[in-house]
N, C-alpha and C. Protein backbone atom coordinates (compact mmCIF):
# COMPACT_ATOMS: atom_id res chain seq x y z
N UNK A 1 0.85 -1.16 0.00
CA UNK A 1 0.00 0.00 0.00
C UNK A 1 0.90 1.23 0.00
N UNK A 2 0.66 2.04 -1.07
CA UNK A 2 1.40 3.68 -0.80
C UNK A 2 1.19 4.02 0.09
N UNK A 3 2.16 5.23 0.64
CA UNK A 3 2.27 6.03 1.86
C UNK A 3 0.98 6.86 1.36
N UNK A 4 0.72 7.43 0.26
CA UNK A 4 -0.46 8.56 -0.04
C UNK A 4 -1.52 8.02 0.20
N UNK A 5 -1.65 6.52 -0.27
CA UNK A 5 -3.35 5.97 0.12
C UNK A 5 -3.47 5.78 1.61
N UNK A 6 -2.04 5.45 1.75
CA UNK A 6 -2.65 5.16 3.20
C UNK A 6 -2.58 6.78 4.21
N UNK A 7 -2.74 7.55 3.32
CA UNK A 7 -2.98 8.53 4.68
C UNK A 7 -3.87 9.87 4.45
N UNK A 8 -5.01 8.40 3.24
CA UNK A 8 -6.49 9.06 2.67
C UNK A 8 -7.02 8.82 4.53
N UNK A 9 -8.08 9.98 4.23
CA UNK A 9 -8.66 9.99 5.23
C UNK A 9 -10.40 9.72 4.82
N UNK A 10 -10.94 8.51 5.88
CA UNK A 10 -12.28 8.02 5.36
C UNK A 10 -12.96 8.68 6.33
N UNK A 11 -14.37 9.43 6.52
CA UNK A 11 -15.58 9.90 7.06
C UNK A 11 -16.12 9.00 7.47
N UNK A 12 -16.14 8.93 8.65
CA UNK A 12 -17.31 8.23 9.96
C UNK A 12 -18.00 8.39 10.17
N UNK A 13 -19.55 9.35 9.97
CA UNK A 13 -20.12 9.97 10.47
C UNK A 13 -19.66 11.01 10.19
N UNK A 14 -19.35 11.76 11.29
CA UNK A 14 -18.64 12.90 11.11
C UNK A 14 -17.02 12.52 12.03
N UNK A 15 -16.85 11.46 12.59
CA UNK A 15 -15.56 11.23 12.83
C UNK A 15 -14.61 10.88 12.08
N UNK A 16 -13.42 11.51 11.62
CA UNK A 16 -12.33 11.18 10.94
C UNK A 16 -11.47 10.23 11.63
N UNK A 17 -11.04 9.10 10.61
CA UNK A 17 -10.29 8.11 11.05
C UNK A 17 -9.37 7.76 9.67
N UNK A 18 -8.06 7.91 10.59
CA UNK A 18 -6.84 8.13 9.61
C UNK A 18 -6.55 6.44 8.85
N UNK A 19 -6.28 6.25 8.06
CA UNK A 19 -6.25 5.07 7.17
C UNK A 19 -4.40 4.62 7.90
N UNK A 20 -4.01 5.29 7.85
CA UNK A 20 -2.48 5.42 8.36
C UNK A 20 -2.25 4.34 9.75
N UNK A 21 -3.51 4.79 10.74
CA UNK A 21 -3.19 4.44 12.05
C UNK A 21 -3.72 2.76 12.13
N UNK A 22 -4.73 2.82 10.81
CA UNK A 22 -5.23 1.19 11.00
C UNK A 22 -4.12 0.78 10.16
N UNK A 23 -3.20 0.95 8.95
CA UNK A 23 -2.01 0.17 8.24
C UNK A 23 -0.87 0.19 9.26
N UNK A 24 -0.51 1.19 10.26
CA UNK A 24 0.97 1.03 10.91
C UNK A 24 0.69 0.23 12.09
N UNK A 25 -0.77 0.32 13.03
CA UNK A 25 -0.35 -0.87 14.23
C UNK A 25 -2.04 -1.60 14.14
N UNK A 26 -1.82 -2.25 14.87
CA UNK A 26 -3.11 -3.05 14.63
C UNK A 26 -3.98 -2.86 16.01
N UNK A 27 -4.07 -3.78 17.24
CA UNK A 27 -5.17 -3.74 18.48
C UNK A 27 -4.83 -2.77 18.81
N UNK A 28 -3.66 -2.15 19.34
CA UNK A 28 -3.80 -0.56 19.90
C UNK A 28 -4.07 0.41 19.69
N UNK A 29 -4.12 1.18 18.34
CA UNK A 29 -4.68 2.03 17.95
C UNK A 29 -5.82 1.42 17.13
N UNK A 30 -6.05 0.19 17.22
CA UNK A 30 -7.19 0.09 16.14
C UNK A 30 -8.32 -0.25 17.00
N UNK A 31 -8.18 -0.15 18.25
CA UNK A 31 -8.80 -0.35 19.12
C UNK A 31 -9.81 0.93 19.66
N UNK A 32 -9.36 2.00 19.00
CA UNK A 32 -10.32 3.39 19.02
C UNK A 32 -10.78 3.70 17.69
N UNK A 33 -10.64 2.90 16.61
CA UNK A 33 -11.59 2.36 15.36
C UNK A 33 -12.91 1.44 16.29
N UNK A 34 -12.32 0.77 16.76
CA UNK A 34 -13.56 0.01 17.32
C UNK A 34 -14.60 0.68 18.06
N UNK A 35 -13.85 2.00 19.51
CA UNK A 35 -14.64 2.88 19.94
C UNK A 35 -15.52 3.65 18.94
N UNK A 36 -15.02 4.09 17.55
CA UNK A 36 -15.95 5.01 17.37
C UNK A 36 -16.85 4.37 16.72
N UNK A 37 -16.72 2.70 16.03
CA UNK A 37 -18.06 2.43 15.47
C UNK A 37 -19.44 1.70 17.12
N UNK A 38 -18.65 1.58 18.02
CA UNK A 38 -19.20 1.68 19.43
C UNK A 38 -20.06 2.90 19.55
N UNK A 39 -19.48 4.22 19.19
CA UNK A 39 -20.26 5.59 19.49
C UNK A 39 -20.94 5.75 19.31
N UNK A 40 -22.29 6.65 19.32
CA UNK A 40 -23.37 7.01 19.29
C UNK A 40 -23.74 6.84 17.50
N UNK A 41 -24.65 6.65 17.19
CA UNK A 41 -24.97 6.61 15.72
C UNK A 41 -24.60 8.28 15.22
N UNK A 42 -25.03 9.07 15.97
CA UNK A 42 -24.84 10.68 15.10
C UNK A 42 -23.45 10.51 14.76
N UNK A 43 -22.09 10.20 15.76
CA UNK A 43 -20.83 10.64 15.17
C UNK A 43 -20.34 12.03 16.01
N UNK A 44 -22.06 12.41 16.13
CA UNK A 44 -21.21 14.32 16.64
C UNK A 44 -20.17 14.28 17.75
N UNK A 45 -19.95 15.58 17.73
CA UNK A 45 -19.17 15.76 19.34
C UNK A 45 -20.18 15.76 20.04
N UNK A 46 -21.16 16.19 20.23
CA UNK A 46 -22.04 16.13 21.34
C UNK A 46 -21.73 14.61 21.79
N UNK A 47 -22.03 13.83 21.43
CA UNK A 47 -22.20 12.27 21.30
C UNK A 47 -21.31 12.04 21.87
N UNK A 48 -20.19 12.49 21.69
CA UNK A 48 -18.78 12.18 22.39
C UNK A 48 -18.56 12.71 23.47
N UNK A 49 -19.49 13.52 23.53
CA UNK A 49 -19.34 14.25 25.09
C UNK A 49 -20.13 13.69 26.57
N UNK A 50 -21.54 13.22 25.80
CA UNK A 50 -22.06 12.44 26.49
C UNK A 50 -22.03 10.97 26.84
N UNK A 51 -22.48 10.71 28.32
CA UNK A 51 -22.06 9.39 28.81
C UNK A 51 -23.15 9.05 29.89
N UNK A 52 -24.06 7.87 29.84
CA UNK A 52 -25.03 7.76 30.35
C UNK A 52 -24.43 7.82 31.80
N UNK A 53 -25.64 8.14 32.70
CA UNK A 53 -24.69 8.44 34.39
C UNK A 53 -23.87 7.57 34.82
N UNK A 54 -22.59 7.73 35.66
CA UNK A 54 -22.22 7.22 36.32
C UNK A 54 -21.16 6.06 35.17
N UNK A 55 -21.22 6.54 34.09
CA UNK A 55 -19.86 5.89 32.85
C UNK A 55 -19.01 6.75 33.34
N UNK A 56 -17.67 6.43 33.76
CA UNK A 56 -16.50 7.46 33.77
C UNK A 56 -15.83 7.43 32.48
N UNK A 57 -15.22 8.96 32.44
CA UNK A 57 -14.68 9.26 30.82
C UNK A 57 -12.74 8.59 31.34
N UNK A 58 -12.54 7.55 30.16
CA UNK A 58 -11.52 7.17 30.51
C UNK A 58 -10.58 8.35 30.55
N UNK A 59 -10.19 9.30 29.67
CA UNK A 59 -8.90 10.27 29.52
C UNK A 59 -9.13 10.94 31.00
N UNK A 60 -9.94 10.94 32.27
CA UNK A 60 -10.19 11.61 33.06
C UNK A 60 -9.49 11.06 34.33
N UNK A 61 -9.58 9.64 33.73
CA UNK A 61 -9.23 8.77 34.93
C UNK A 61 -7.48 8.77 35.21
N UNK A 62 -6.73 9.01 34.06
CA UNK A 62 -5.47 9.13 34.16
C UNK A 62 -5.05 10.12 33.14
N UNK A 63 -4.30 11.05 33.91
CA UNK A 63 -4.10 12.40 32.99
C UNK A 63 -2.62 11.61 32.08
N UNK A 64 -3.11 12.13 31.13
CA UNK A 64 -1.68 12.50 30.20
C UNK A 64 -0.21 12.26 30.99
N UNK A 65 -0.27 13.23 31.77
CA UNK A 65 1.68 14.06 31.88
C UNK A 65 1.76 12.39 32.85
N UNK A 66 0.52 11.69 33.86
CA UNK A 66 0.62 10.98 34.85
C UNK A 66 1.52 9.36 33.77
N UNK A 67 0.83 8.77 32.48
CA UNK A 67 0.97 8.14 31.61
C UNK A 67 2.11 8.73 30.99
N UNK A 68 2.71 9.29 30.49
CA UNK A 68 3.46 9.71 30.10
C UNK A 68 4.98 9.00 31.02
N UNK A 69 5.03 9.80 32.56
CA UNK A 69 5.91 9.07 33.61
C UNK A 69 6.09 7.94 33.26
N UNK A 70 4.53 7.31 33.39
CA UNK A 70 4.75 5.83 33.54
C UNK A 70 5.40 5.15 32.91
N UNK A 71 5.07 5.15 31.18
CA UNK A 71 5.37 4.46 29.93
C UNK A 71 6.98 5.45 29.71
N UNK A 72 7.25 5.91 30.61
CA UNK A 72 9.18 6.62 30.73
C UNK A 72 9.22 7.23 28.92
N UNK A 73 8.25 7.68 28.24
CA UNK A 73 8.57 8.22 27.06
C UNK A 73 7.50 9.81 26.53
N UNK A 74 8.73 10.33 26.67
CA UNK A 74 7.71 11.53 25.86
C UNK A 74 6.41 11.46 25.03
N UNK A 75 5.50 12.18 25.13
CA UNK A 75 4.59 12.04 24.17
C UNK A 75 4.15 13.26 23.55
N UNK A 76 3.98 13.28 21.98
CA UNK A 76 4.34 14.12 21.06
C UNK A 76 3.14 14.96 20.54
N UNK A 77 1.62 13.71 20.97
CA UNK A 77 0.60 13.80 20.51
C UNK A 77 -0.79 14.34 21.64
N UNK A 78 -1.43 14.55 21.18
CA UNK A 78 -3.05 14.72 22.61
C UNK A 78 -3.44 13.97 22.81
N UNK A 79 -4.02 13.59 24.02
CA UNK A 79 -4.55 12.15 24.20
C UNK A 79 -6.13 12.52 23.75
N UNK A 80 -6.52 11.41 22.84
CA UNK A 80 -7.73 11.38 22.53
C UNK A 80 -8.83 10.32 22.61
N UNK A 81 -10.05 11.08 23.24
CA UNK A 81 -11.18 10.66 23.83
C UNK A 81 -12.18 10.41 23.28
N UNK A 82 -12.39 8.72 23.16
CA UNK A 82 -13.59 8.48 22.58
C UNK A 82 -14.83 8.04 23.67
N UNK A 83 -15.65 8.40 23.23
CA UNK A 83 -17.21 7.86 24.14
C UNK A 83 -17.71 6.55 23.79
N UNK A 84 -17.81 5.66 24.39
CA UNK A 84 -18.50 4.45 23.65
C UNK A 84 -20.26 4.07 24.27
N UNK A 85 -20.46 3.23 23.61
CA UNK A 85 -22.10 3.06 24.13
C UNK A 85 -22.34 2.31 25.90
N UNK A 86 -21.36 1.78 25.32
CA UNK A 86 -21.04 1.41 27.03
C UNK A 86 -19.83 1.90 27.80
N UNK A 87 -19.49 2.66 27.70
CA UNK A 87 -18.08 3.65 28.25
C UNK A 87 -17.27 4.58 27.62
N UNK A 88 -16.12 4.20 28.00
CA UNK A 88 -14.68 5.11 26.66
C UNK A 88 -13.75 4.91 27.24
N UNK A 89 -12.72 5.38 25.66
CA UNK A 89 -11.57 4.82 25.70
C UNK A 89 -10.26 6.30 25.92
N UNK A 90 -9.36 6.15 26.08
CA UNK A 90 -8.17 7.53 25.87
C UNK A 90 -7.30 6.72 25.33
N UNK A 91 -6.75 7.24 24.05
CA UNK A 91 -5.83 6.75 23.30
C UNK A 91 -4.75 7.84 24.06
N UNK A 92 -3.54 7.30 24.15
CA UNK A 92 -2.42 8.56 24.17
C UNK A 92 -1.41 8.26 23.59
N UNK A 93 -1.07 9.56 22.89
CA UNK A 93 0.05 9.37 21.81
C UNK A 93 -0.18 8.97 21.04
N UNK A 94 -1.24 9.02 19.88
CA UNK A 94 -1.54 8.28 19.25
C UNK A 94 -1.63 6.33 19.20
N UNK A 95 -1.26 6.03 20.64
CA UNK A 95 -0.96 4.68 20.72
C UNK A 95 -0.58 4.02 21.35
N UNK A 96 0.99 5.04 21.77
CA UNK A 96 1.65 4.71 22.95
C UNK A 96 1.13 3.69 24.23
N UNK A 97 -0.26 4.50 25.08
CA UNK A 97 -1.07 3.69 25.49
C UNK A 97 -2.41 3.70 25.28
N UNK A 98 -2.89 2.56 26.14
CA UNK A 98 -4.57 3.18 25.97
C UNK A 98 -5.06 2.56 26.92
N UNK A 99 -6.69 3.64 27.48
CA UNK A 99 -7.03 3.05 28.46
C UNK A 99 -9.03 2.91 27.90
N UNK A 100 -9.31 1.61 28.21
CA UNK A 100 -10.76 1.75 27.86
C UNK A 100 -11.56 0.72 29.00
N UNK A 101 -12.90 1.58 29.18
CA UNK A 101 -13.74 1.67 30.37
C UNK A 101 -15.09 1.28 29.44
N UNK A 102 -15.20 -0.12 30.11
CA UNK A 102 -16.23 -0.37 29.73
C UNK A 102 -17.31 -0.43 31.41
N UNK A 103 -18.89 0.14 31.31
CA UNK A 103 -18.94 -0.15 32.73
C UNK A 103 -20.65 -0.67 32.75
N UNK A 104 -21.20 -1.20 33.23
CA UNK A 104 -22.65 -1.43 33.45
C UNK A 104 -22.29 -2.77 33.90
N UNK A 105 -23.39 -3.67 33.78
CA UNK A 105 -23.29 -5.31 33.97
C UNK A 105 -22.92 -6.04 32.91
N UNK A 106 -23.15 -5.87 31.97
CA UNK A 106 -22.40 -6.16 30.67
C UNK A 106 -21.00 -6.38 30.01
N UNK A 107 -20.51 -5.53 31.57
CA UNK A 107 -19.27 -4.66 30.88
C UNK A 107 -18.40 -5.80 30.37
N UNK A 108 -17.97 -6.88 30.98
CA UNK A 108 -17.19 -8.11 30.32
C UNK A 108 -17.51 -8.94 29.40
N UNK A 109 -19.05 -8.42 29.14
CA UNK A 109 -19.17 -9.03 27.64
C UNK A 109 -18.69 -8.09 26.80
N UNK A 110 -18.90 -6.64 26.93
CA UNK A 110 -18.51 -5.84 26.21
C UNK A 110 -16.86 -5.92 25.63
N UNK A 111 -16.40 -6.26 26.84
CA UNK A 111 -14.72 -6.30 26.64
C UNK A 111 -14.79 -7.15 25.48
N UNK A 112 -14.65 -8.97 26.02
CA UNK A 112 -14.81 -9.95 25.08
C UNK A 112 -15.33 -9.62 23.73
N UNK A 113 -16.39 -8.83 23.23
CA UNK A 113 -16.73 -8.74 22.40
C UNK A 113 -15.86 -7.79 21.39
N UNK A 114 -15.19 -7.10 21.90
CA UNK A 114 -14.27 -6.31 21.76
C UNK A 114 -12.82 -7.09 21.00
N UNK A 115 -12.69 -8.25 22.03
CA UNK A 115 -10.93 -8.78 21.72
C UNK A 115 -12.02 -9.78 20.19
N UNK A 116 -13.20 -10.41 20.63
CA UNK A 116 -13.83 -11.16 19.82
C UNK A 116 -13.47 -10.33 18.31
N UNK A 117 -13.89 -8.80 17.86
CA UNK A 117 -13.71 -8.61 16.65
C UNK A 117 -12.58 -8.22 16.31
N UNK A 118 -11.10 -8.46 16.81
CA UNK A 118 -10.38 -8.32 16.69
C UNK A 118 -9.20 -9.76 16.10
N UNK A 119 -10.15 -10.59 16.87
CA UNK A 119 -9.82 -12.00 16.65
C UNK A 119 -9.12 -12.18 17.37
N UNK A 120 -8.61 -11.21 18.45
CA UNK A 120 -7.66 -11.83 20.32
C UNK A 120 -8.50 -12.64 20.52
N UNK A 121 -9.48 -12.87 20.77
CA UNK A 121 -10.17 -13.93 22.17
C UNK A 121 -9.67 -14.71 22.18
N UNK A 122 -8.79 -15.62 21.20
CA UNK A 122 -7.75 -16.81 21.34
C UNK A 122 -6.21 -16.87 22.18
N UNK A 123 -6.27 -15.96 22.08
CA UNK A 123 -4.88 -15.34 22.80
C UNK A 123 -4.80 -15.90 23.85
N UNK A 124 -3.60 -16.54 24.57
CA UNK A 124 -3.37 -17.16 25.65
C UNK A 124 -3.59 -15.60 26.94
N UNK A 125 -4.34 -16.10 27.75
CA UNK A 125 -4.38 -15.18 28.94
C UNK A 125 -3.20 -15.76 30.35
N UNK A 126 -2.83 -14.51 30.98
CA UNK A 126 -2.13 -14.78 31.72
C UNK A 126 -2.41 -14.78 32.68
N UNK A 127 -3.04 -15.05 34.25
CA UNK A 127 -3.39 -14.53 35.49
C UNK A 127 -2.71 -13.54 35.45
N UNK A 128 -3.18 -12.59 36.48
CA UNK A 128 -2.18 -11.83 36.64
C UNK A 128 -2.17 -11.39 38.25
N UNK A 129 -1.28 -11.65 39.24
CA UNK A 129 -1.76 -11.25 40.64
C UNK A 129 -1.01 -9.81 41.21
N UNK A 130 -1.95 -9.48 42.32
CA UNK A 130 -1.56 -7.75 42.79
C UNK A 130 -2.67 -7.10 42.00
N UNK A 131 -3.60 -7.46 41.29
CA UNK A 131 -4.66 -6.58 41.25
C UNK A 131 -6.10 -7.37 41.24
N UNK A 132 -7.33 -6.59 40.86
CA UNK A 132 -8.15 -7.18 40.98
C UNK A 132 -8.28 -8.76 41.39
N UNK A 133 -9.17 -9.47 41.63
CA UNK A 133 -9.20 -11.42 41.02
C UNK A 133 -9.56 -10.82 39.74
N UNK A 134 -9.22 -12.05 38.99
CA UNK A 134 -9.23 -12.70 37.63
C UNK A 134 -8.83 -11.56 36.62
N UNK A 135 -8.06 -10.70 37.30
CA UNK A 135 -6.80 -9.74 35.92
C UNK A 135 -5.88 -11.03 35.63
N UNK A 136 -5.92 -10.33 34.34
CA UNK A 136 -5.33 -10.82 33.26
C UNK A 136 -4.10 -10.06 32.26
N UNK A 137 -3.02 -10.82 31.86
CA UNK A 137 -2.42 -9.78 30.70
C UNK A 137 -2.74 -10.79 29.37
N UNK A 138 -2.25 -10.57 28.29
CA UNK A 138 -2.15 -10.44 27.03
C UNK A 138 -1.25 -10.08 26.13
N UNK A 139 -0.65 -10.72 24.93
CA UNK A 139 0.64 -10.49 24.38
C UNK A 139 0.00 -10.68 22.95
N UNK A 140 -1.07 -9.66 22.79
CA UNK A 140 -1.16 -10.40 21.45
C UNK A 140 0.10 -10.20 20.09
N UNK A 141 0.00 -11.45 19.43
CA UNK A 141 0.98 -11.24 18.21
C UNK A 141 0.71 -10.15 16.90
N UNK A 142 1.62 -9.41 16.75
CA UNK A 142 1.23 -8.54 15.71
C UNK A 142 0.85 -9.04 14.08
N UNK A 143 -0.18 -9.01 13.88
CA UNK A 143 -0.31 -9.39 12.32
C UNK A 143 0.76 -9.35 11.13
N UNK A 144 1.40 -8.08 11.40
CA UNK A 144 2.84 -8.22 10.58
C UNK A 144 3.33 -7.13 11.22
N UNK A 145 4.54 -6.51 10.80
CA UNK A 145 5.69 -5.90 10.56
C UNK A 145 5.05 -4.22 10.84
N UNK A 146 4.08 -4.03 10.94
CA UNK A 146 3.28 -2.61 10.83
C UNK A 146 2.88 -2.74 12.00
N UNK A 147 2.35 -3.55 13.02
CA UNK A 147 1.88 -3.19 14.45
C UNK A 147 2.24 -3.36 15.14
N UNK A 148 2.19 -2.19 16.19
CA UNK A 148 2.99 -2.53 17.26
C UNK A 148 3.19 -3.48 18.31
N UNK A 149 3.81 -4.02 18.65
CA UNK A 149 4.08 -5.33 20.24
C UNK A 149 3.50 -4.37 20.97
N UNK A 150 2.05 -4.92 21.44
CA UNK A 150 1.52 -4.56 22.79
C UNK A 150 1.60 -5.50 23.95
N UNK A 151 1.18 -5.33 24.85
CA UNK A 151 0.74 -5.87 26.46
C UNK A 151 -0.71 -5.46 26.56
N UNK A 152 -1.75 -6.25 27.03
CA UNK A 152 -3.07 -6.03 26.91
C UNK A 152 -3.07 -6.47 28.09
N UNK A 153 -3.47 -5.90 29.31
CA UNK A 153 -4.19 -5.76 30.63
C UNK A 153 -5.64 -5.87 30.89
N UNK A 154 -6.23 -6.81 30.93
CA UNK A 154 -7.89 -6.56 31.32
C UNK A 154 -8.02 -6.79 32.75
N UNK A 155 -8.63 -5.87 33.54
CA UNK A 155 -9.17 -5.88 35.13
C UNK A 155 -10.67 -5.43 35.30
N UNK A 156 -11.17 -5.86 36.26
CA UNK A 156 -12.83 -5.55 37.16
C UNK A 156 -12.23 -5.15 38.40
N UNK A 157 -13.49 -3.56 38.54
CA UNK A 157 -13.46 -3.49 39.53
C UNK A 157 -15.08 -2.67 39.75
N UNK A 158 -15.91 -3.37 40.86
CA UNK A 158 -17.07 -3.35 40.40
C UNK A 158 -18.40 -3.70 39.23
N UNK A 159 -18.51 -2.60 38.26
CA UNK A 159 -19.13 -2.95 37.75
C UNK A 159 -18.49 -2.32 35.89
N UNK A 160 -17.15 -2.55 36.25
CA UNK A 160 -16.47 -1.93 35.32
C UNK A 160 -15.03 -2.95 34.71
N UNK A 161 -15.07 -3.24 32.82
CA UNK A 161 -13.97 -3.94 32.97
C UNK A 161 -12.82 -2.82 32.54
N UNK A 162 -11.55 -2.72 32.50
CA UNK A 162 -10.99 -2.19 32.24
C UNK A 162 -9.95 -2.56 31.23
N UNK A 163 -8.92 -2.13 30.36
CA UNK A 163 -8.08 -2.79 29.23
C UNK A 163 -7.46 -1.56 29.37
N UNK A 164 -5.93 -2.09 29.57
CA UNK A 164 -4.88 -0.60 29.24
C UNK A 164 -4.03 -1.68 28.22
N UNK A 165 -3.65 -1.11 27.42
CA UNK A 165 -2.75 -1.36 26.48
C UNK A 165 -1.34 0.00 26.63
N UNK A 166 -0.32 -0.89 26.21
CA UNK A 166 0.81 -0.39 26.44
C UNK A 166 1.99 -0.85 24.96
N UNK A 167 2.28 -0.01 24.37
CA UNK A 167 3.01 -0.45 23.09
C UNK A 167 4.22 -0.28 23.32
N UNK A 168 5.48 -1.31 23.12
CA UNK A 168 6.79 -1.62 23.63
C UNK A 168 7.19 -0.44 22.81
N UNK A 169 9.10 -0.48 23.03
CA UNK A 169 9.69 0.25 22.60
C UNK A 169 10.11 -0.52 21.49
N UNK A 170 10.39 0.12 20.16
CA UNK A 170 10.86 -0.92 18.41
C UNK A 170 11.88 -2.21 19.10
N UNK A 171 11.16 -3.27 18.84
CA UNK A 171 12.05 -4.76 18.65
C UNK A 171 12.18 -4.99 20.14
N UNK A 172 11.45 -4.18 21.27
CA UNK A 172 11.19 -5.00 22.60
C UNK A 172 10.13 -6.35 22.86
N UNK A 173 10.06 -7.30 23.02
CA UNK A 173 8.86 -7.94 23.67
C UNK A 173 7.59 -7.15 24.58
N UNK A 174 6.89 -8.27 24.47
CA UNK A 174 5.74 -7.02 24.93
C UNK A 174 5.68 -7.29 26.39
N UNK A 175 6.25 -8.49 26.38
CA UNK A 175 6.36 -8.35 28.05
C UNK A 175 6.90 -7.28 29.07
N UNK A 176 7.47 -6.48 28.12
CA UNK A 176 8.37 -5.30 28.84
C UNK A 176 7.75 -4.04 28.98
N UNK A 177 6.61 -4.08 28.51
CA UNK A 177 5.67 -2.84 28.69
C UNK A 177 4.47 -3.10 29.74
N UNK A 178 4.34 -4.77 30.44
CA UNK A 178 3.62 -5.06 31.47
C UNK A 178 3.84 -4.44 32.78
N UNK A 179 4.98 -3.65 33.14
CA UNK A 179 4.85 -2.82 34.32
C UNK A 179 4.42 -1.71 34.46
N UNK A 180 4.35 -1.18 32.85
CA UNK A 180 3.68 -0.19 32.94
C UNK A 180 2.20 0.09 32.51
N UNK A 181 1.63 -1.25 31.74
CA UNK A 181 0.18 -1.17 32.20
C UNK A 181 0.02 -1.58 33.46
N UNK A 182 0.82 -2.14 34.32
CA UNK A 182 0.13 -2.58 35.79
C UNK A 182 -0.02 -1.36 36.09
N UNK A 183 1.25 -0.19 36.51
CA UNK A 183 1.10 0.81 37.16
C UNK A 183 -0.43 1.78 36.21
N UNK A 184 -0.57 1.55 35.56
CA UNK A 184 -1.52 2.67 34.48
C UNK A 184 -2.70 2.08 35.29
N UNK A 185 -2.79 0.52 35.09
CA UNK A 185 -4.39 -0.08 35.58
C UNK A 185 -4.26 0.11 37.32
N UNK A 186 -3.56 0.10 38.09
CA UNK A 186 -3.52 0.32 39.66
C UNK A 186 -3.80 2.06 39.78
N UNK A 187 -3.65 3.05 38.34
CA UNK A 187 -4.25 4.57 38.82
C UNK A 187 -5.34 4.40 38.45
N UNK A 188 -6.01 3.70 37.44
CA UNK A 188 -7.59 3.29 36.92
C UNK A 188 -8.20 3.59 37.88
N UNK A 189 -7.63 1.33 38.26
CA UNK A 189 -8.43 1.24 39.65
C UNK A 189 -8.91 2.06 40.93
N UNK A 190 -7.64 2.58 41.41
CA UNK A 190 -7.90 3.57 42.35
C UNK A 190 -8.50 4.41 42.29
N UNK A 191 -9.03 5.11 41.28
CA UNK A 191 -9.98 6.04 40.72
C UNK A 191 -11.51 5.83 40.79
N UNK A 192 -11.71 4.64 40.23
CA UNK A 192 -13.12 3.87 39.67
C UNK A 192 -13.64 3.05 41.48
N UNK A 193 -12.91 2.95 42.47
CA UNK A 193 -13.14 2.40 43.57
C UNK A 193 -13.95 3.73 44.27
């Protein structure tokens, strides 16, 4: 694929979604492709602004400069906030990390349904202990050479699941970005309690 096609830009609604960010990584940034066909049918900002009561807006739950520390790397970009029908997500850095809040009774089908259209749900899960019961990480494999090695974190707490994704540094394992979704999902948590 050319660099020019791929950085046609296709209309969502009225949300723009860069062709670029779904060809260079795959679950992490394509994972706020998924939020916005999640979003409200209008597309508007209004839509994006609103959140039925008591949904917390993920970008709220952990500021920027706080993610930034964590993942020990500058970030170049705004963190951006999508609304979903059952929660939202904060991309930051275009990718770097991400945090998405799914919350009602549903909310872990919502997740699943989530890794489901992505085609993770096969993915070996890891226990994971020191947080919630039944957290989990995730290593999914990159489709090719264009996406980035993530670490996929899923936790409950209440009535909320949570997923931080964390994208390694070029030609690290993704295991090496798991301390810093722990620390990202332990400011979640503490928040959402």
């Amino acid at each position: 694929m050319s660099e020019q096609h791929a950085e046609n830009v296709v209309d969502w609604g009225r949300a723009a979604v860069r062709i670029s960010a779904i060809v260079r990584v795959g679950l992490v940034r394509g994972l706020i492709i998924y939020a916005l066909a999640s979003a409200s049918a209008s597309g508007t900002q209004a839509a994006n602004d609103m959140r039925p009561s008591g949904m917390p807006d993920a970008c709220s739950l952990v500021p920027s400069d706080e993610v930034q520390k964590i993942v020990g790397r500058r970030f170049y970009a705004e963190q951006d906030r999508t609304a979903l029908s059952a929660g939202s997500a904060c991309t930051y850095d275009g990718g770097t990390a991400q945090v998405i809040v799914f919350s009602g009774p549903n909310s872990e089908q919502n997740f699943s349904e989530l890794l489901r259209s992505y085609g993770k749900q096969n993915e070996q899960k890891h226990a994971l202990a020191g947080l919630e019961e039944g957290a989990y990480v995730m290593y999914p494999r990159p489709r090719d050479r264009h996406e980035d090695t993530i670490v996929l974190l899923v936790a409950k707490a209440a009535q909320h699941t949570i997923g931080i994704t964390v994208a390694t540094a070029d030609g690290k394992p993704a295991e090496t970005a798991q301390p810093a979704a722990v620390a990202i999902a332990k400011a979640v948590l503490a928040r959402l309690r």
